[in-house]
C-alpha atoms as a PDB file:
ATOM      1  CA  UNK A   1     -59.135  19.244 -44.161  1.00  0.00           C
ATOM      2  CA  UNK A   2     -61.713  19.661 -41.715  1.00  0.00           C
ATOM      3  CA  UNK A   3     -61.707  22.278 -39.024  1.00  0.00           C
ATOM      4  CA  UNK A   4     -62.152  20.995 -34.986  1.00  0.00           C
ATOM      5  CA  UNK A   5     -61.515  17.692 -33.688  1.00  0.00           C
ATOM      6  CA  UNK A   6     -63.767  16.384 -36.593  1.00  0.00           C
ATOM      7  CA  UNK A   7     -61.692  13.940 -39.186  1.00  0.00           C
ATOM      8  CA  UNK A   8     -61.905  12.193 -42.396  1.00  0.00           C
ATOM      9  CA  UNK A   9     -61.164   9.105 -42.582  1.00  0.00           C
ATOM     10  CA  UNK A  10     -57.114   8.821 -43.220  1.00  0.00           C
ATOM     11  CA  UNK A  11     -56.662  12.274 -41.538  1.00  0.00           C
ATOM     12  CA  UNK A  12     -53.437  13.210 -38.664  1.00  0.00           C
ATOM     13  CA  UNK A  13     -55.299  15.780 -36.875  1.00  0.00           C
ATOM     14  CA  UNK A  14     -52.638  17.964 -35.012  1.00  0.00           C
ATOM     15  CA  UNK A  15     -54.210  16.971 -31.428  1.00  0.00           C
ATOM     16  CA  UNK A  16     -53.191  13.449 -33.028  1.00  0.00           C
ATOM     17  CA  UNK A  17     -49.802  14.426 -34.040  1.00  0.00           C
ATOM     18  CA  UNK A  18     -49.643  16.134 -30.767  1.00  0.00           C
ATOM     19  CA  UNK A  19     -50.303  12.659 -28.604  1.00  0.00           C
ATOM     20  CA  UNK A  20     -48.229  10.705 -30.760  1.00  0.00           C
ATOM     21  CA  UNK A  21     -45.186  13.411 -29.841  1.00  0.00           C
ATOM     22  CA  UNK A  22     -46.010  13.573 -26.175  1.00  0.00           C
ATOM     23  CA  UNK A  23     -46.553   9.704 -25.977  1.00  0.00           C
ATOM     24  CA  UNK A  24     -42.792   9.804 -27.875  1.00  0.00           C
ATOM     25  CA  UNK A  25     -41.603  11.644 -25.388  1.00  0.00           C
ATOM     26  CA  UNK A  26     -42.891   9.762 -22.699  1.00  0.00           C
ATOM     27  CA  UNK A  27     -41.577   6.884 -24.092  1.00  0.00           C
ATOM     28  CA  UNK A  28     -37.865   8.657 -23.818  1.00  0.00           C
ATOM     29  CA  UNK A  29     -38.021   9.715 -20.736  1.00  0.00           C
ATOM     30  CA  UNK A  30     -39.104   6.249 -19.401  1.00  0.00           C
ATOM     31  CA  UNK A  31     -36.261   4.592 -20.818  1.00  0.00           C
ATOM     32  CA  UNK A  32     -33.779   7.781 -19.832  1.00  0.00           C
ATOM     33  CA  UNK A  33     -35.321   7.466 -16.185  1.00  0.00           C
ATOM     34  CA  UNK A  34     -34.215   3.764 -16.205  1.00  0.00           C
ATOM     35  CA  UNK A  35     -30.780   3.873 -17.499  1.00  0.00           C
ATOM     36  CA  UNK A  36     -30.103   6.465 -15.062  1.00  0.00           C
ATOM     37  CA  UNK A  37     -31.442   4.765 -11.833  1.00  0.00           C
ATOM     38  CA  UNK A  38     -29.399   1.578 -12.848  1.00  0.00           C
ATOM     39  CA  UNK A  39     -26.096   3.854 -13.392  1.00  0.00           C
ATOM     40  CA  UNK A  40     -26.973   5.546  -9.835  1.00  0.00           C
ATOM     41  CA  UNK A  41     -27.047   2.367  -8.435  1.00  0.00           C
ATOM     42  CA  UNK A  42     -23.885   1.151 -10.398  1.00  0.00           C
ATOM     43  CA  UNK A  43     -22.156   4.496  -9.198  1.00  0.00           C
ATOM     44  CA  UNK A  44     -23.501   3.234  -5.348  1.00  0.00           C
ATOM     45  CA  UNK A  45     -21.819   0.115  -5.459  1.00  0.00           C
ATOM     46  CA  UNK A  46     -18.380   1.240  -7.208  1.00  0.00           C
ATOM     47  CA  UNK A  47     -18.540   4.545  -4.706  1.00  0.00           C
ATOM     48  CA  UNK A  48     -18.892   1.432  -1.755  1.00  0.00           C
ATOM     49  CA  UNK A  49     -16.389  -0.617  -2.817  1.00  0.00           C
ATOM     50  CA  UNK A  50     -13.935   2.143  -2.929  1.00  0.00           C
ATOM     51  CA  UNK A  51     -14.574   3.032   0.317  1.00  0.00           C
ATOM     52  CA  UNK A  52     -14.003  -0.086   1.750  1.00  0.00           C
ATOM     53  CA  UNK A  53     -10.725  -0.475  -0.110  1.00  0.00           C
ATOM     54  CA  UNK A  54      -9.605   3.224   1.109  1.00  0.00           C
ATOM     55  CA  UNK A  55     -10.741   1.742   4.650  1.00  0.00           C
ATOM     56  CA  UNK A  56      -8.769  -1.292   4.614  1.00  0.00           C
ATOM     57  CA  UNK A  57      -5.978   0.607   3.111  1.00  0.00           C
ATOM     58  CA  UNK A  58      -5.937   3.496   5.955  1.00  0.00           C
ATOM     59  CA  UNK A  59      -6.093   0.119   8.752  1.00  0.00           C
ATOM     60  CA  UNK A  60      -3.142  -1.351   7.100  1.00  0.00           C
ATOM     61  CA  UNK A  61      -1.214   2.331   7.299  1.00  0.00           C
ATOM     62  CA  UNK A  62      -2.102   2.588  10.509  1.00  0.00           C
ATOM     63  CA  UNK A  63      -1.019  -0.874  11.087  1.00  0.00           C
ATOM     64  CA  UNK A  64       2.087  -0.070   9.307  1.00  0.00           C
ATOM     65  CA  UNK A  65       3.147   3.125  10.968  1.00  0.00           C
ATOM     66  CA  UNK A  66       2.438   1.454  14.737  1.00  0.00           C
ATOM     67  CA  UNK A  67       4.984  -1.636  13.101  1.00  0.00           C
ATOM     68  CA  UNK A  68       7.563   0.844  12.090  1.00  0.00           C
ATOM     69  CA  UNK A  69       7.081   3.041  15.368  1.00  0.00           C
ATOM     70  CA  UNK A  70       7.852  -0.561  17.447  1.00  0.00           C
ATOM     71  CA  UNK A  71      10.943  -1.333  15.346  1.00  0.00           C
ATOM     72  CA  UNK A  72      12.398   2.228  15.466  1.00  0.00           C
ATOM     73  CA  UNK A  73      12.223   1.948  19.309  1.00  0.00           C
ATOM     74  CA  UNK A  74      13.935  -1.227  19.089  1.00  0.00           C
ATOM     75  CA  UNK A  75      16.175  -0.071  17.316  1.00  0.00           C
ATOM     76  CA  UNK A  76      17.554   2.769  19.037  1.00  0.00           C
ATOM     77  CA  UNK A  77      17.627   0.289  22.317  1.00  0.00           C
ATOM     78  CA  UNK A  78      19.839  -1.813  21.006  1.00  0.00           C
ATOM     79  CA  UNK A  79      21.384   0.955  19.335  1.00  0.00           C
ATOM     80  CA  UNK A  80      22.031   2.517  22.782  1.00  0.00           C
ATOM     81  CA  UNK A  81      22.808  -1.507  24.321  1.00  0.00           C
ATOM     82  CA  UNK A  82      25.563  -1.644  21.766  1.00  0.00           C
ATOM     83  CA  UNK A  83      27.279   1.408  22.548  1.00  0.00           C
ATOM     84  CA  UNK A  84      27.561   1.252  26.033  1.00  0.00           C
ATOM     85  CA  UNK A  85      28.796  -2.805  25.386  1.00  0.00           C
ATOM     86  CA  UNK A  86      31.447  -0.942  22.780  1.00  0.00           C
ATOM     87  CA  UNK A  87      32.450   1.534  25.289  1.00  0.00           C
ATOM     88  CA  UNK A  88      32.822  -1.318  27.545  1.00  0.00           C
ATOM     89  CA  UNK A  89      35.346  -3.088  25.264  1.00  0.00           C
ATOM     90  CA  UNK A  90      37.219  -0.492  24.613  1.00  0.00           C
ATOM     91  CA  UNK A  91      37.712  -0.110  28.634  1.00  0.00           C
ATOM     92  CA  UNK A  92      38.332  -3.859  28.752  1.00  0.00           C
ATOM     93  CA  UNK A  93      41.077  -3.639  25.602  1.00  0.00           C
ATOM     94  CA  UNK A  94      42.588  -0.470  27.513  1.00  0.00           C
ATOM     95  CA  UNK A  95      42.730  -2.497  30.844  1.00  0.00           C
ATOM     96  CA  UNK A  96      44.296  -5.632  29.335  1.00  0.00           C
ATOM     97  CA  UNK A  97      47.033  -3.636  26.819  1.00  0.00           C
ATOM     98  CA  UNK A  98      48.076  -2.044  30.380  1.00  0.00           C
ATOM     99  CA  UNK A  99      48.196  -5.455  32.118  1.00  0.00           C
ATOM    100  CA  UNK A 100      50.172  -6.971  29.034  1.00  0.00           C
ATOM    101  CA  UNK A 101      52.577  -3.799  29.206  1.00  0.00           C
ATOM    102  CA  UNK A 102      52.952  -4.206  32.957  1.00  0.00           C
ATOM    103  CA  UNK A 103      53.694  -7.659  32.968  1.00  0.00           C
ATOM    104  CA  UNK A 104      55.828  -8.393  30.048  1.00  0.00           C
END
């Protein structure tokens, strides 16, 4: 072996063997560096898409709750239509048994 950056012919040096590791390396991290911007961006566009879903989803609630809000109020105005038109029949039924009675 021969000492300092001098080499025979067929020789690693370790400054060799030391390039060849770091260029290994490199190599690695490029390729780690890659992959992981293209799963960041991946990650983006799922992470976007469910957020629009979740946004349409809430509007459609909304929607939903604003539908159910209208019918309830409907409801309980006919619900309130019906009894007075039931307490009216039952005054008209009253009114005509006591006509029937009086005239028979």
């Amino acid at each position: 072996m021969t000492q300092g950056n001098e080499k025979n012919a067929g020789e690693v040096t370790l400054d060799d063997l030391a390039q060849m590791v770091a260029g290994g390396f490199q190599d690695i991290e490029t390729r780690l560096v890659g992959r992981i911007d293209r799963l960041e961006a991946k990650m983006d566009q799922k992470f976007s898409e469910v957020d629009d879903r979740l946004l349409n989803l809430e509007r459609t609630t909304s929607e939903t709750k604003v539908a159910v809000l209208d019918m309830k109020e409907d409801l309980a105005a006919t619900n309130s239509e019906n009894e007075d038109n039931s307490l009216q029949l039952t005054d008209h039924e009253r009114r005509i048994i006591a006509l029937e009675t009086a005239t028979a």
